[in-house]
PDB file of N, CA and C in Angstrom:
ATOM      1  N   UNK A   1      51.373   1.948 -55.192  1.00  0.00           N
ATOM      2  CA  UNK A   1      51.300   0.571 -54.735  1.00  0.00           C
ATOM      3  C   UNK A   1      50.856   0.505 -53.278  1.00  0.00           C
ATOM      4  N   UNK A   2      51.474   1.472 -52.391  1.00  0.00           N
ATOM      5  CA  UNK A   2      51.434   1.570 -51.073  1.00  0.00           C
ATOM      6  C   UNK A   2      49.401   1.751 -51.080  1.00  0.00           C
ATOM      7  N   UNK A   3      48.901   2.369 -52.001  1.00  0.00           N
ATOM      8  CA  UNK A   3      47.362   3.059 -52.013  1.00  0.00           C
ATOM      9  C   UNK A   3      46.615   2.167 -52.025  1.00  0.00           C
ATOM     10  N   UNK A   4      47.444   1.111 -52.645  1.00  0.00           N
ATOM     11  CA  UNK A   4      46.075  -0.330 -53.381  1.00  0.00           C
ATOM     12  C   UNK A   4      46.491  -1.005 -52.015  1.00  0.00           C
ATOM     13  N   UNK A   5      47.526  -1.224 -51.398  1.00  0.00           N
ATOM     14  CA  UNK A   5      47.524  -1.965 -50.205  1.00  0.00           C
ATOM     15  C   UNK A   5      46.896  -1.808 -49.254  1.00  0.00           C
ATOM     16  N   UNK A   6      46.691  -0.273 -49.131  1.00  0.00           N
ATOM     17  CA  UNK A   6      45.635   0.001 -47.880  1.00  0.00           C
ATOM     18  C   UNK A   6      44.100   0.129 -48.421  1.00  0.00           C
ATOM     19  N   UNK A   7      44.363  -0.116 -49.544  1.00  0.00           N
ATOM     20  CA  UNK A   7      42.823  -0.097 -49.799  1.00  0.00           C
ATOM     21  C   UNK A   7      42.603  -1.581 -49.950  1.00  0.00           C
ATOM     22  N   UNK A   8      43.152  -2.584 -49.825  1.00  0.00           N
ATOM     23  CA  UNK A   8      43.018  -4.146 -49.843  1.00  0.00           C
ATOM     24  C   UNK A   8      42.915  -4.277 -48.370  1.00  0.00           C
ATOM     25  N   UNK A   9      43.712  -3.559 -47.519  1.00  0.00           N
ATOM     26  CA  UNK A   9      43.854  -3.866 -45.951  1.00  0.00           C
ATOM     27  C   UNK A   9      42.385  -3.650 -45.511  1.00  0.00           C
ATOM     28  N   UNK A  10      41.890  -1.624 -45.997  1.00  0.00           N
ATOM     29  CA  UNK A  10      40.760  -1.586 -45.687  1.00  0.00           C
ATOM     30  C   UNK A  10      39.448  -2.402 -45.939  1.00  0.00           C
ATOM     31  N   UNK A  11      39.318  -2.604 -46.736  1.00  0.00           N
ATOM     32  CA  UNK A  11      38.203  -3.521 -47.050  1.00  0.00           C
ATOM     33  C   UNK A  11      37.535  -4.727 -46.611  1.00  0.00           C
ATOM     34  N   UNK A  12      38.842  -5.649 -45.996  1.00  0.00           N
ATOM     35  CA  UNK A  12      39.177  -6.913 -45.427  1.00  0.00           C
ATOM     36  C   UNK A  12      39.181  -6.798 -43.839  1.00  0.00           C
ATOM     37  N   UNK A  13      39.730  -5.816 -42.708  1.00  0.00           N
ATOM     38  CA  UNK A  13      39.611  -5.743 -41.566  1.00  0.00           C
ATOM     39  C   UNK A  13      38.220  -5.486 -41.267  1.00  0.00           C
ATOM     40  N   UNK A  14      37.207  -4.649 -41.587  1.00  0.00           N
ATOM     41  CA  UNK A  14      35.874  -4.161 -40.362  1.00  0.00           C
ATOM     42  C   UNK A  14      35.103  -5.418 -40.750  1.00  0.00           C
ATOM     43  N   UNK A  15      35.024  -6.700 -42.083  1.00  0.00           N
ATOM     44  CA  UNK A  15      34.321  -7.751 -41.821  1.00  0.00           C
ATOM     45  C   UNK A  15      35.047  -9.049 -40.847  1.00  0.00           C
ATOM     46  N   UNK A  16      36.522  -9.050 -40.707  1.00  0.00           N
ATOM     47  CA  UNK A  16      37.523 -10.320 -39.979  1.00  0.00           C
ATOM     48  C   UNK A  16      37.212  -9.606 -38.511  1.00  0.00           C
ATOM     49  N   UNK A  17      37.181  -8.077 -38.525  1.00  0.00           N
ATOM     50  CA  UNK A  17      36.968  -7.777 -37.178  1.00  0.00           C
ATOM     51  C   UNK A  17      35.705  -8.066 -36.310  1.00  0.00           C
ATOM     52  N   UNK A  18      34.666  -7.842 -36.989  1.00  0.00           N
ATOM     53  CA  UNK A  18      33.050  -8.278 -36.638  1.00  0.00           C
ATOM     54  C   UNK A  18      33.303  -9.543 -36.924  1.00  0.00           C
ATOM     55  N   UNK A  19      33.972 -10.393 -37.628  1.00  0.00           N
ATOM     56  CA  UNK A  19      33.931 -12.113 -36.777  1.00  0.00           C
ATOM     57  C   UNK A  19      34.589 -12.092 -35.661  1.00  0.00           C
ATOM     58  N   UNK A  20      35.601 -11.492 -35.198  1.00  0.00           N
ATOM     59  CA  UNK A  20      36.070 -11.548 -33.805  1.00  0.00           C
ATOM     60  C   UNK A  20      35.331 -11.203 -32.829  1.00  0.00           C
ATOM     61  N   UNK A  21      34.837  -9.840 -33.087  1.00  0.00           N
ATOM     62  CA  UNK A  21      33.440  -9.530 -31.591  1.00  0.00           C
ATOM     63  C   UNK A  21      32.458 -10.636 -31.904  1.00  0.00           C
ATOM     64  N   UNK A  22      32.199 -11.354 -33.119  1.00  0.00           N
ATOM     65  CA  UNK A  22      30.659 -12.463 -33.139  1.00  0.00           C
ATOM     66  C   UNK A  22      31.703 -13.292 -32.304  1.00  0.00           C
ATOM     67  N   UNK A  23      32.849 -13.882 -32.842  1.00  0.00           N
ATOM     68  CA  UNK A  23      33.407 -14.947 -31.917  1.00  0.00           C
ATOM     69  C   UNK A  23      33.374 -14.642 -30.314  1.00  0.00           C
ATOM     70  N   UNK A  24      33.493 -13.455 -29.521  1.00  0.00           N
ATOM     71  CA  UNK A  24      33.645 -12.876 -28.304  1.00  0.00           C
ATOM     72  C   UNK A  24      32.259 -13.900 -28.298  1.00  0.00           C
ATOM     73  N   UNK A  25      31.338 -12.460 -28.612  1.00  0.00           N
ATOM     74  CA  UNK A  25      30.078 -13.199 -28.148  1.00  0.00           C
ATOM     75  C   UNK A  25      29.662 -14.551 -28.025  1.00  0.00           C
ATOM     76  N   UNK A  26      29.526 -15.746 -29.090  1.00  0.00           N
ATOM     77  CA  UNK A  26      29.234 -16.775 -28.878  1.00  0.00           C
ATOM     78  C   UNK A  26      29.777 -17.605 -27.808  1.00  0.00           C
ATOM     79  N   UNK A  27      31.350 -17.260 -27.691  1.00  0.00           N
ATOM     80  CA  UNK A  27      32.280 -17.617 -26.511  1.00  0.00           C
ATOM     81  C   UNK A  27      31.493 -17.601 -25.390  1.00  0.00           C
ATOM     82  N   UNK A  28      31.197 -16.168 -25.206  1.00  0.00           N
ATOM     83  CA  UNK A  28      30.354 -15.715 -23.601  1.00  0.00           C
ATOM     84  C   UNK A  28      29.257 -16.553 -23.291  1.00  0.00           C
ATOM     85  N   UNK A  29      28.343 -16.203 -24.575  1.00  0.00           N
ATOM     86  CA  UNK A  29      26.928 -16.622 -24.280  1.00  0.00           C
ATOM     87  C   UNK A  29      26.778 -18.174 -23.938  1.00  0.00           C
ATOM     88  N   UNK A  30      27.600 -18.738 -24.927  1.00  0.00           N
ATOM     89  CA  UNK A  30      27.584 -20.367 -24.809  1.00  0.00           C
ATOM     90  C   UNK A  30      28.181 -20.789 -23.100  1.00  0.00           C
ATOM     91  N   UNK A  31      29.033 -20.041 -22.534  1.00  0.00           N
ATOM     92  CA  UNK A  31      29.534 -20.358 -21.502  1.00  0.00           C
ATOM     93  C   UNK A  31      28.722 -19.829 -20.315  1.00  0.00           C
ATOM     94  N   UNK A  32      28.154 -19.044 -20.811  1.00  0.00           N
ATOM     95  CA  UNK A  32      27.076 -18.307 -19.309  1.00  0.00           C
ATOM     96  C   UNK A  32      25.263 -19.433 -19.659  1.00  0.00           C
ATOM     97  N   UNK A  33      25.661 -19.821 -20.367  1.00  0.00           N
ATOM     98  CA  UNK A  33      24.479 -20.661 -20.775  1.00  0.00           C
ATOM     99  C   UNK A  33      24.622 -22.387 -20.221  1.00  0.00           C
ATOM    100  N   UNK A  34      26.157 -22.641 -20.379  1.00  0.00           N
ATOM    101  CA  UNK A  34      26.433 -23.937 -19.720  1.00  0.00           C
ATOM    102  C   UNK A  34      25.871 -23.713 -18.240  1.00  0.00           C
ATOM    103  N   UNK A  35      26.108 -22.328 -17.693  1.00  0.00           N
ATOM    104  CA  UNK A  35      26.147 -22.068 -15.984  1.00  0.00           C
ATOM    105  C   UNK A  35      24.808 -21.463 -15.882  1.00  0.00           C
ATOM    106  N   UNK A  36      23.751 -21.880 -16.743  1.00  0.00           N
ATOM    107  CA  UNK A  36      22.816 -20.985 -16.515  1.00  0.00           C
ATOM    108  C   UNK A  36      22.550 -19.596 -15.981  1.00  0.00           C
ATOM    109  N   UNK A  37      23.802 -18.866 -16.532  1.00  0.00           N
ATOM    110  CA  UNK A  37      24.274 -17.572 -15.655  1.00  0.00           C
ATOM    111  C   UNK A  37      23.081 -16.478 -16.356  1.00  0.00           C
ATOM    112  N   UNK A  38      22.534 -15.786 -15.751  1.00  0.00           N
ATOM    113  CA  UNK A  38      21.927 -14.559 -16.452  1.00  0.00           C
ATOM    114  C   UNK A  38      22.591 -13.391 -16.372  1.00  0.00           C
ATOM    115  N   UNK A  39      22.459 -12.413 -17.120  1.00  0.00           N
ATOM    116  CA  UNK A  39      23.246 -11.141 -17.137  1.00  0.00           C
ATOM    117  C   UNK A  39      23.364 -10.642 -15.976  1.00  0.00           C
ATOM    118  N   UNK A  40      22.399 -10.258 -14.767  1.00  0.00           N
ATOM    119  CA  UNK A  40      22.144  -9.677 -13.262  1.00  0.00           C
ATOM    120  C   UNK A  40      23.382 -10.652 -12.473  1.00  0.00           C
ATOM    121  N   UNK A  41      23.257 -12.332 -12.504  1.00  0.00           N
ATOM    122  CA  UNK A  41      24.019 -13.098 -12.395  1.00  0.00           C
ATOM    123  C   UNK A  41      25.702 -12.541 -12.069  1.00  0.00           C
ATOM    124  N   UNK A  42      25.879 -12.251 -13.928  1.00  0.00           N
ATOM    125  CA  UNK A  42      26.878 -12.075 -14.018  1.00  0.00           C
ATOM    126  C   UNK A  42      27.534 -10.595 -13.457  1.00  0.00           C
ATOM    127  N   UNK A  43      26.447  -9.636 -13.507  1.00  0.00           N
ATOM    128  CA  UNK A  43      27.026  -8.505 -12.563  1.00  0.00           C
ATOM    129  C   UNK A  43      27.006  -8.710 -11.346  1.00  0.00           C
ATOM    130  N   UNK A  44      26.507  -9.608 -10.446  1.00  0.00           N
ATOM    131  CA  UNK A  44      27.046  -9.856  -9.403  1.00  0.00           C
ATOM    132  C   UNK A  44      28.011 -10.579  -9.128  1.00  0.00           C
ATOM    133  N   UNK A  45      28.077 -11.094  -9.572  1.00  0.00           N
ATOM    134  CA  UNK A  45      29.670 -12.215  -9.221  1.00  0.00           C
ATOM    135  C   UNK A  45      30.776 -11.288  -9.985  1.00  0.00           C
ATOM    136  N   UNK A  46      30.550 -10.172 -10.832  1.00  0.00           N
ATOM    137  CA  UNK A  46      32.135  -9.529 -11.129  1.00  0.00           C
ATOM    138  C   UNK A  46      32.038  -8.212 -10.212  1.00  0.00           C
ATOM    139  N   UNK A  47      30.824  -7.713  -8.835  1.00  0.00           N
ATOM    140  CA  UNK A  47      30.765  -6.725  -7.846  1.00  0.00           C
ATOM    141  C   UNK A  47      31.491  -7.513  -7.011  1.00  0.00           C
ATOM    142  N   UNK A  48      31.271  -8.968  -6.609  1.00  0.00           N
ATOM    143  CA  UNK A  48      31.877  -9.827  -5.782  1.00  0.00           C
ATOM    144  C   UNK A  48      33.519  -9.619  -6.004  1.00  0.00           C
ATOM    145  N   UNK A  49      33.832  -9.286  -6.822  1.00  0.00           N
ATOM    146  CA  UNK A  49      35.493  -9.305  -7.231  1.00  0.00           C
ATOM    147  C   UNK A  49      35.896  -7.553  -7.607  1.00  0.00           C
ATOM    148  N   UNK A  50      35.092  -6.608  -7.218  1.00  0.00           N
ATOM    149  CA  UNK A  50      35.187  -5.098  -7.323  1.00  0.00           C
ATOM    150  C   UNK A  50      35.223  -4.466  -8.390  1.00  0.00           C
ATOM    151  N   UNK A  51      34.154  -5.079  -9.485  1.00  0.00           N
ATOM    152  CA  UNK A  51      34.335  -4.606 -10.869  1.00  0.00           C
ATOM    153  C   UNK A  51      33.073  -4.269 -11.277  1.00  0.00           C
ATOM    154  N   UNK A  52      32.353  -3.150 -11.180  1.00  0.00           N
ATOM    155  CA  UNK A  52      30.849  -2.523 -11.108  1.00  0.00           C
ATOM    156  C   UNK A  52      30.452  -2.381 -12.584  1.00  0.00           C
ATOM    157  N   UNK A  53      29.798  -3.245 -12.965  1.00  0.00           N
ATOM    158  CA  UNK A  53      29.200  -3.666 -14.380  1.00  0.00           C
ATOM    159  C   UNK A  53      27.443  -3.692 -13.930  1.00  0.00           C
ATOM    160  N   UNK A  54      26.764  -3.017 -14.628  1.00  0.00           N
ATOM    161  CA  UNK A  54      25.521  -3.137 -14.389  1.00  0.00           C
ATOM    162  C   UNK A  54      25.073  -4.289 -15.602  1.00  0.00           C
ATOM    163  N   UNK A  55      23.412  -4.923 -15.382  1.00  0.00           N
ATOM    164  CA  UNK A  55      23.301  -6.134 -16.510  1.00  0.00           C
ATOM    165  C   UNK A  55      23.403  -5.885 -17.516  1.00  0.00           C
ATOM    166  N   UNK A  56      22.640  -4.342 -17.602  1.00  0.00           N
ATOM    167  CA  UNK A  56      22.417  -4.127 -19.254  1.00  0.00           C
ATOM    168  C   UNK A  56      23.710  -3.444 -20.242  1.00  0.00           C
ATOM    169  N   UNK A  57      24.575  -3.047 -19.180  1.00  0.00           N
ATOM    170  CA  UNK A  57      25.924  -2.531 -19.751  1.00  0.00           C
ATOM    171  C   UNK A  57      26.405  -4.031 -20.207  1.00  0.00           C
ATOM    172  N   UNK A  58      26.452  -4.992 -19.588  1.00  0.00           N
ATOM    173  CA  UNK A  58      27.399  -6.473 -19.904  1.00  0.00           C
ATOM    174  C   UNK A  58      26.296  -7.301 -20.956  1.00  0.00           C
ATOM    175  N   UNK A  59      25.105  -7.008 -20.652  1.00  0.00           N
ATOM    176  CA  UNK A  59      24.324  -7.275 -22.053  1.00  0.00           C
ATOM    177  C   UNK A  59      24.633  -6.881 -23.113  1.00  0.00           C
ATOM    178  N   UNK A  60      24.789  -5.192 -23.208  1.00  0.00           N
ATOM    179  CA  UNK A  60      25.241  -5.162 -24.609  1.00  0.00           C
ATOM    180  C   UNK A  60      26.174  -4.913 -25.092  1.00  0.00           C
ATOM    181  N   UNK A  61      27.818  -5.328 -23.943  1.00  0.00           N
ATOM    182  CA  UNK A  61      29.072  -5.376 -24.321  1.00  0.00           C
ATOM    183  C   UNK A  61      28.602  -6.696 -25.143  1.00  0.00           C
ATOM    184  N   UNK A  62      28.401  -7.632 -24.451  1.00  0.00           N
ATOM    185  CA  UNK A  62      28.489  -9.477 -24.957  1.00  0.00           C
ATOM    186  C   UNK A  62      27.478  -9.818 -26.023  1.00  0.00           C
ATOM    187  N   UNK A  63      26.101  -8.799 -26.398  1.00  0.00           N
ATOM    188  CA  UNK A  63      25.805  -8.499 -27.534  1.00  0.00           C
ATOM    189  C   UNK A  63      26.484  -8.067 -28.641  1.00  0.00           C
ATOM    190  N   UNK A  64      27.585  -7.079 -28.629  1.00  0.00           N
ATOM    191  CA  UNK A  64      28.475  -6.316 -29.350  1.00  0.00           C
ATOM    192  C   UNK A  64      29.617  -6.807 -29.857  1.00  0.00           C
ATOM    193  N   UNK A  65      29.932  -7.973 -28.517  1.00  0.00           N
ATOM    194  CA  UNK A  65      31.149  -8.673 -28.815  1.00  0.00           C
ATOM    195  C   UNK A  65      32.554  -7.574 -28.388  1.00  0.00           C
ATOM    196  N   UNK A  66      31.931  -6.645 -28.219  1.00  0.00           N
ATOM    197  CA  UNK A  66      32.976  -5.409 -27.918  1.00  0.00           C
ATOM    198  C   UNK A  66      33.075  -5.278 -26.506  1.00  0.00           C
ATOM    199  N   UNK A  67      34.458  -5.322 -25.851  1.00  0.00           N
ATOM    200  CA  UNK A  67      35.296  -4.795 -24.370  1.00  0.00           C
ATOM    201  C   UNK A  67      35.716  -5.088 -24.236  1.00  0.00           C
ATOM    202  N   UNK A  68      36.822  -4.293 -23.455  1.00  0.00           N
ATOM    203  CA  UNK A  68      38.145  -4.955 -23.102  1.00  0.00           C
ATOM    204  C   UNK A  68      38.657  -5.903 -22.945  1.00  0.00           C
ATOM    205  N   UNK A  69      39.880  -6.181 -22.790  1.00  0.00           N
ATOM    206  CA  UNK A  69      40.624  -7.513 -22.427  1.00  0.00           C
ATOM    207  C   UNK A  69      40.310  -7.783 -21.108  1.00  0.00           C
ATOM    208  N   UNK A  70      40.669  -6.444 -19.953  1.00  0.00           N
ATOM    209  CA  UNK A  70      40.238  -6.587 -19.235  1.00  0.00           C
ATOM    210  C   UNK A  70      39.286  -7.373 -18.508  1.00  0.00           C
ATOM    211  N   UNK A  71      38.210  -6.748 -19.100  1.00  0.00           N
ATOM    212  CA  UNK A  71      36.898  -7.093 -18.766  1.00  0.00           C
ATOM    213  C   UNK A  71      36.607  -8.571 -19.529  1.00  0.00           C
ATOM    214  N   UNK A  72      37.076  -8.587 -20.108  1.00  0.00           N
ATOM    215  CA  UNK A  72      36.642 -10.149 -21.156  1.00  0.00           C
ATOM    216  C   UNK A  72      37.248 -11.281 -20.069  1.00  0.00           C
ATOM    217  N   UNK A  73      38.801 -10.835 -19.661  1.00  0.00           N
ATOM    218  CA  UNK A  73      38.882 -11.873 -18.671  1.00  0.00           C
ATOM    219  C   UNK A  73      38.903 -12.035 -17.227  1.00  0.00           C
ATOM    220  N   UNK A  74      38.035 -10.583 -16.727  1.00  0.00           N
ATOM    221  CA  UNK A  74      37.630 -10.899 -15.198  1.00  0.00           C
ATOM    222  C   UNK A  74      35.988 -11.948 -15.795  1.00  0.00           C
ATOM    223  N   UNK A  75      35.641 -11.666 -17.100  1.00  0.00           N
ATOM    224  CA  UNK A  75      34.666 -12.058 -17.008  1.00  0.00           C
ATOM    225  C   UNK A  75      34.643 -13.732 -17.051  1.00  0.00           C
ATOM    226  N   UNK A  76      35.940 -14.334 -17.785  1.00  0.00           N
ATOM    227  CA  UNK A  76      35.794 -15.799 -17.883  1.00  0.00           C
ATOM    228  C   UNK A  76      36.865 -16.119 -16.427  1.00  0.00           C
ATOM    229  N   UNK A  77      37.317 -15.237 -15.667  1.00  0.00           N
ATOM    230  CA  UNK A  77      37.455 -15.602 -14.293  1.00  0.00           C
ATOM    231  C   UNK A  77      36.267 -15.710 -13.526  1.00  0.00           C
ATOM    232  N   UNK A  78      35.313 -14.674 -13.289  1.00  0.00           N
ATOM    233  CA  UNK A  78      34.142 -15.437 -12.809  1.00  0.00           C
ATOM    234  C   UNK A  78      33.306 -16.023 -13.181  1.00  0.00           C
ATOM    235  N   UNK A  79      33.061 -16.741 -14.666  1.00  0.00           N
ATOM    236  CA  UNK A  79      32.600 -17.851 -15.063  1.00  0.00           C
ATOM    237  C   UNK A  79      32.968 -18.934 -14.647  1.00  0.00           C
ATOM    238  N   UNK A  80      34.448 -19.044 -14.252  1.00  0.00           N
ATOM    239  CA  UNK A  80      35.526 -20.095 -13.787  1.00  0.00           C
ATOM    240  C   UNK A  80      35.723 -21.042 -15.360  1.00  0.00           C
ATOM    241  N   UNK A  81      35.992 -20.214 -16.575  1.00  0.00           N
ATOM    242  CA  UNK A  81      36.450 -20.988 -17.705  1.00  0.00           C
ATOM    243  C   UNK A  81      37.741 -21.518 -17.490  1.00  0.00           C
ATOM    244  N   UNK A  82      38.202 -22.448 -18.105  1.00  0.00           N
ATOM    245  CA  UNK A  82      38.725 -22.600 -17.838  1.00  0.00           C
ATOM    246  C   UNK A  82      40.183 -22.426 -19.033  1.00  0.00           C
ATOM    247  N   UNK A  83      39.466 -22.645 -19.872  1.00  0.00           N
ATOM    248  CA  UNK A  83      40.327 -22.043 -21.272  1.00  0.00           C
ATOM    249  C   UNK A  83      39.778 -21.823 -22.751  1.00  0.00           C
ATOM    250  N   UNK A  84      40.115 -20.914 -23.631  1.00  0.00           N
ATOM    251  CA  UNK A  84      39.491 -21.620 -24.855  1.00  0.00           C
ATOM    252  C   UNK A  84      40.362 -22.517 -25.699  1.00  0.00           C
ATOM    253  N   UNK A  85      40.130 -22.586 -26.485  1.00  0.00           N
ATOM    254  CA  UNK A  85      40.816 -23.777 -27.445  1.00  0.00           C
ATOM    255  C   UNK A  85      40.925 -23.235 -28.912  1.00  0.00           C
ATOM    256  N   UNK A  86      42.053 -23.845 -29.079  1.00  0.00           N
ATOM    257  CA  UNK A  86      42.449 -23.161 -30.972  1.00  0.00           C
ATOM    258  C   UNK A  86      41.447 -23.571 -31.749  1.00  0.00           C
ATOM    259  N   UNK A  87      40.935 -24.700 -31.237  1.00  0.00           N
ATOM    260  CA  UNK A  87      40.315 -25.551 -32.086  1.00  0.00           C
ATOM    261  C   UNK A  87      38.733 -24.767 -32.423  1.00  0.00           C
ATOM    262  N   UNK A  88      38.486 -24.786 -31.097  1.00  0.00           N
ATOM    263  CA  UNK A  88      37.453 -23.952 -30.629  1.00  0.00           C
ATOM    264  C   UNK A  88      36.881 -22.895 -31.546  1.00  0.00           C
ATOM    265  N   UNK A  89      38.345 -21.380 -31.568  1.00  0.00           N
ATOM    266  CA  UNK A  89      38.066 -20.808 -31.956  1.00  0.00           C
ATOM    267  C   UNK A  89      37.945 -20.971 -34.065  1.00  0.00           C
ATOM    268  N   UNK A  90      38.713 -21.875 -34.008  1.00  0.00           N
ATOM    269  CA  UNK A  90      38.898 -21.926 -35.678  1.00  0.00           C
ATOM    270  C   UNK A  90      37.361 -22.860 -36.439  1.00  0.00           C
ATOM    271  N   UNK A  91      36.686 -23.191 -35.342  1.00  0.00           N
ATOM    272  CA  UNK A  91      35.722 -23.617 -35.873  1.00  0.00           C
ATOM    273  C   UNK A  91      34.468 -22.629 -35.962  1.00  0.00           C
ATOM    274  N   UNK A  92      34.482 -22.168 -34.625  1.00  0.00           N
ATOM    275  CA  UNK A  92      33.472 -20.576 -34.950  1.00  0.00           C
ATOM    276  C   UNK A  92      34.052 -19.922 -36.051  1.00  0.00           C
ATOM    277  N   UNK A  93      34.972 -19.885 -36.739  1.00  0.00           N
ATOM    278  CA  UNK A  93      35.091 -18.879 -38.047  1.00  0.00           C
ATOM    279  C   UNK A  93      34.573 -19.506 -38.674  1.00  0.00           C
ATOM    280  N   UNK A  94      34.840 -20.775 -38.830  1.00  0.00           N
ATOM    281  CA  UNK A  94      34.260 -21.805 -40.052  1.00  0.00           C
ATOM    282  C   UNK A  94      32.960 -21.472 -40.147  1.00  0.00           C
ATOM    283  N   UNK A  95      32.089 -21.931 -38.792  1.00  0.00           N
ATOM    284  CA  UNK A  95      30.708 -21.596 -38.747  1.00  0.00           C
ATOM    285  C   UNK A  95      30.440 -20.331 -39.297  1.00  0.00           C
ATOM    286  N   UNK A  96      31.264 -19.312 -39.244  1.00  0.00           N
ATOM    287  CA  UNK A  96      30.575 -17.778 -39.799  1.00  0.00           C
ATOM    288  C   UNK A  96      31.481 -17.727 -40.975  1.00  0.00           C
ATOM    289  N   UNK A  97      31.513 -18.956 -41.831  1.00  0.00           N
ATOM    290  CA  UNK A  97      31.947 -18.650 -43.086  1.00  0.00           C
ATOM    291  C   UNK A  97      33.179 -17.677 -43.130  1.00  0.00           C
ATOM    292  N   UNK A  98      34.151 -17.225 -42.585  1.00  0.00           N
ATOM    293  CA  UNK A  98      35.573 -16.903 -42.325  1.00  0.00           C
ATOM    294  C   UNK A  98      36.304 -18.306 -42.015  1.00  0.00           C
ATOM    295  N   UNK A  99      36.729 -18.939 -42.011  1.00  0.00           N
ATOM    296  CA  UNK A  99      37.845 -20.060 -41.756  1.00  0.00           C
ATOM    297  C   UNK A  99      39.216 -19.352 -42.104  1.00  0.00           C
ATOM    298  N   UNK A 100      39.693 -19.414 -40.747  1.00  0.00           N
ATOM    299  CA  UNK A 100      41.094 -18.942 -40.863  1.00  0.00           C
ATOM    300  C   UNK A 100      42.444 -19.342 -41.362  1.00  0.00           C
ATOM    301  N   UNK A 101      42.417 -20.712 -41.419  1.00  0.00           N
ATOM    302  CA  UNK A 101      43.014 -21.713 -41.813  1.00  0.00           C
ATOM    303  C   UNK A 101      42.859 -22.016 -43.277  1.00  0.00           C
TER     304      UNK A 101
END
């Protein structure tokens, strides 16, 4: 019983997980896009705060949807976000056909 459970677990996490890095991403992009921020942009304003990210490394974290917590929220500190929203996020699943709810 324990075998079929992890084989139900497996199957179901690496696609809910790749909606979470797509959700990362759209998060970022949509918000560096309100600020007309470009990637170079954004590695300078997180050197400004002592956190050495080159563009194309933060290009294809926020392509990937993949990095840290860390880094995810020095990054919506120097965006100056200000929060996300439940709502927010439960509608990007919707949009990628996952709805969590």
């Amino acid at each position: 019983m324990s075998e079929n459970n992890d084989r139900a677990t497996n199957n179901t996490v690496p696609s809910l997980a790749a909606d979470w890095r797509q959700l990362v991403q759209r998060l970022l992009k949509a918000e560096m896009s309100k600020r007309g921020t470009k990637y170079q942009d954004l590695s300078d304003r997180l050197a400004n705060i002592g956190i050495h990210q080159s563009a194309d490394n933060l290009r294809n974290k926020v392509n990937k949807g993949i990095m840290g917590a860390d880094l995810l929220l020095q990054i919506m500190y120097v965006l100056n976000m200000r929060k996300i929203e439940r709502d927010e996020i439960t509608e990007i699943f919707a949009d990628l056909g996952s709805p969590l709810e």
